[in-house]
C-alpha atoms as a PDB file:
ATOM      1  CA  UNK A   1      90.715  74.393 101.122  1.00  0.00           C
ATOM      2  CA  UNK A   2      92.517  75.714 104.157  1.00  0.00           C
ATOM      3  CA  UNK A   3      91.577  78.291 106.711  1.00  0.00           C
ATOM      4  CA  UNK A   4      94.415  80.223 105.734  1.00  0.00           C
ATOM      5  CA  UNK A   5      92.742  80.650 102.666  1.00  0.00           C
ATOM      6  CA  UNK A   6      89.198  81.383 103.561  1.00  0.00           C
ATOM      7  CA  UNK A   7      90.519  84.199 106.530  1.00  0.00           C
ATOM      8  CA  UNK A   8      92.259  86.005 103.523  1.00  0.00           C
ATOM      9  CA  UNK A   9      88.595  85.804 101.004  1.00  0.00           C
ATOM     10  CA  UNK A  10      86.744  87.135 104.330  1.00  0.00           C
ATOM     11  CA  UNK A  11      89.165  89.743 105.467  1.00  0.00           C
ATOM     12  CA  UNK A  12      88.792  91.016 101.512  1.00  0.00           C
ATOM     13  CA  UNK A  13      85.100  90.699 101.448  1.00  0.00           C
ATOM     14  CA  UNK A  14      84.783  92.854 104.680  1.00  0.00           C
ATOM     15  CA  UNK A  15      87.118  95.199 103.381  1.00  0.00           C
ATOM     16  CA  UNK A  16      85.436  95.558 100.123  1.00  0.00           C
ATOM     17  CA  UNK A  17      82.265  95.886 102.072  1.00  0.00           C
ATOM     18  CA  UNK A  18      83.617  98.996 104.518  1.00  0.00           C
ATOM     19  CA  UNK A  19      84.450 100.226 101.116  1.00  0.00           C
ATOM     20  CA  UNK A  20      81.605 100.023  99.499  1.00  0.00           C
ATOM     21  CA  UNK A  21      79.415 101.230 102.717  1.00  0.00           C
ATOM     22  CA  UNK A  22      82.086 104.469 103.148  1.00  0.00           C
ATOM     23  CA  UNK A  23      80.540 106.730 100.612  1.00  0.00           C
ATOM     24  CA  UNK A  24      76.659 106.643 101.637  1.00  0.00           C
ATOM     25  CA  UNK A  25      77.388 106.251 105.300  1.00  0.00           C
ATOM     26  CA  UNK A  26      79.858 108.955 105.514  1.00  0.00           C
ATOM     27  CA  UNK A  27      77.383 111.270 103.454  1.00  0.00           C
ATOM     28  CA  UNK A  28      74.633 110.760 105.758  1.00  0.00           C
ATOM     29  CA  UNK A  29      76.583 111.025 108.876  1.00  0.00           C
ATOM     30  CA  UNK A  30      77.892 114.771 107.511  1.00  0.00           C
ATOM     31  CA  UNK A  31      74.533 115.538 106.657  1.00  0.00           C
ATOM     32  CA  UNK A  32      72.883 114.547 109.842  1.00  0.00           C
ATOM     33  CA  UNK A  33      75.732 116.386 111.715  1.00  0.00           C
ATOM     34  CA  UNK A  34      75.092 119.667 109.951  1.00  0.00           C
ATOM     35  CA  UNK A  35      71.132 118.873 110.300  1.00  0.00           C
ATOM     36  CA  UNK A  36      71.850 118.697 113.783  1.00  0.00           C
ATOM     37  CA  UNK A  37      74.050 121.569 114.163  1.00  0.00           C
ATOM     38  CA  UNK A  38      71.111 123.746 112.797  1.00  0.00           C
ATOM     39  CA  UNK A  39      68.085 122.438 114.482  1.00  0.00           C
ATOM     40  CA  UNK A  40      70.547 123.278 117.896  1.00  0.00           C
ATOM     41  CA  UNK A  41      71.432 126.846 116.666  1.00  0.00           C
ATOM     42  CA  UNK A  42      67.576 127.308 115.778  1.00  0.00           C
ATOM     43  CA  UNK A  43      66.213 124.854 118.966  1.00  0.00           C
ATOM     44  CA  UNK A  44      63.960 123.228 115.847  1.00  0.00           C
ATOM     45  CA  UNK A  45      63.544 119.855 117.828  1.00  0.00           C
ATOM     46  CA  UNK A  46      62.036 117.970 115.222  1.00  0.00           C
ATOM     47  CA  UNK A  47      63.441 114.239 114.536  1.00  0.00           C
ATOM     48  CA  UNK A  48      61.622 113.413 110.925  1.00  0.00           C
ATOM     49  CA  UNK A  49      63.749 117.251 109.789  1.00  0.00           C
ATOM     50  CA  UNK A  50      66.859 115.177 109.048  1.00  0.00           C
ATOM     51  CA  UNK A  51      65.062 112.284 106.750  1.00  0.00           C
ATOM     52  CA  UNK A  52      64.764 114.185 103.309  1.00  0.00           C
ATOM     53  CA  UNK A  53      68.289 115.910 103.437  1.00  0.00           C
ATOM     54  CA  UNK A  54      70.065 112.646 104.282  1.00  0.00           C
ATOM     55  CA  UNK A  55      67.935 110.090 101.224  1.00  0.00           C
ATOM     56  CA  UNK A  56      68.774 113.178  98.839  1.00  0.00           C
ATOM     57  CA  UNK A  57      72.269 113.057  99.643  1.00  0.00           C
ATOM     58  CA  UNK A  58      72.831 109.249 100.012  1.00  0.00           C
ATOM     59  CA  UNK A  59      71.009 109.189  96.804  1.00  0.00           C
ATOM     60  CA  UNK A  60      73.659 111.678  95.205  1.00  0.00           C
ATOM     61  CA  UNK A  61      77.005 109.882  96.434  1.00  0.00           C
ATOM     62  CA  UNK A  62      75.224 106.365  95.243  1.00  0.00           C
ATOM     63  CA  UNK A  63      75.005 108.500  91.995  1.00  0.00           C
ATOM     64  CA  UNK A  64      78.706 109.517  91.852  1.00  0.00           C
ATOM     65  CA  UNK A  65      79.865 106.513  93.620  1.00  0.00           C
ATOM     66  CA  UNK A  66      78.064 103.735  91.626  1.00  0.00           C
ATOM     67  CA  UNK A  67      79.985 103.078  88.947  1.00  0.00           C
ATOM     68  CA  UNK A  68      83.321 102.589  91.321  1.00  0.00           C
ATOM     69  CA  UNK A  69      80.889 100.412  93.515  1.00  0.00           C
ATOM     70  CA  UNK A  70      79.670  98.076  90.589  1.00  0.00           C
ATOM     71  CA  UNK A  71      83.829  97.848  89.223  1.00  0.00           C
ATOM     72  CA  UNK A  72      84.947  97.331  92.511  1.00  0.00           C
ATOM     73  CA  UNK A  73      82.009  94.399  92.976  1.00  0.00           C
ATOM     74  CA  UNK A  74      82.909  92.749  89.725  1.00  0.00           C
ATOM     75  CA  UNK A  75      86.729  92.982  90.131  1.00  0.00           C
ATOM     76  CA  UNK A  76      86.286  90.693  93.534  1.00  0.00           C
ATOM     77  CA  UNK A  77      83.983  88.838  91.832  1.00  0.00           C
ATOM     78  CA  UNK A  78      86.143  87.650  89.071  1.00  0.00           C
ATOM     79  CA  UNK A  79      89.117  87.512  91.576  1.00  0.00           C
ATOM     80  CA  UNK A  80      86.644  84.847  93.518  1.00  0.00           C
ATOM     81  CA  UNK A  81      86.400  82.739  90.283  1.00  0.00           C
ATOM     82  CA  UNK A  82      89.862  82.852  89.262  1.00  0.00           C
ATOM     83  CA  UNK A  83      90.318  81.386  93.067  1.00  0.00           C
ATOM     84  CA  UNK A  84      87.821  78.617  92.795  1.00  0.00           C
ATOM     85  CA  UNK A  85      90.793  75.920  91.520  1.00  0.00           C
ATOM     86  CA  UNK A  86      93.376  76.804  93.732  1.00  0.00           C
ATOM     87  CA  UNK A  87      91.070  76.489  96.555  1.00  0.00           C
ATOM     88  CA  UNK A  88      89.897  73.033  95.552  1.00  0.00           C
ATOM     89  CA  UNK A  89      93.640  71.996  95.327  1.00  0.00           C
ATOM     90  CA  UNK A  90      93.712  71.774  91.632  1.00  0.00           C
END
């Protein structure tokens, strides 16, 4: 097994992973920004306001996301196994 090898599995896995992460984190970070946006425009300067919003709507995009998540998690996953003899050297 060379490095050459493993550099290319990581770089995928932390790909994968950004991609994986993208949906929820985006969500949360629009939601938060409108949350904020409000609580400015009504000087509502309370920190717990933004908590419900965000689960509900990290909740949703895990909902619409989840099946691409779960292909996207298998399909690297069998790509891994298929690997597993070239990287031995057989």
């Amino acid at each position: 097994m060379n490095s050459a090898a493993i550099l290319k599995i990581a770089t995928q896995a932390l790909l994968l992973m950004a991609q994986l992460a993208a949906p929820m984190v985006l969500t949360a970070l629009a939601i938060g920004f409108a949350v904020s946006l409000i609580q400015s425009i009504t000087q509502i300067q309370e920190v717990t306001l933004s908590f419900v919003p965000k689960a509900i709507g990290v909740s949703i995009a895990l909902i619409v996301c989840g099946n691409w998540m779960i292909e996207q998690l298998v399909t690297f996953t069998q790509y891994l196994f298929q690997q597993i003899p070239t990287l031995l050297g057989g």
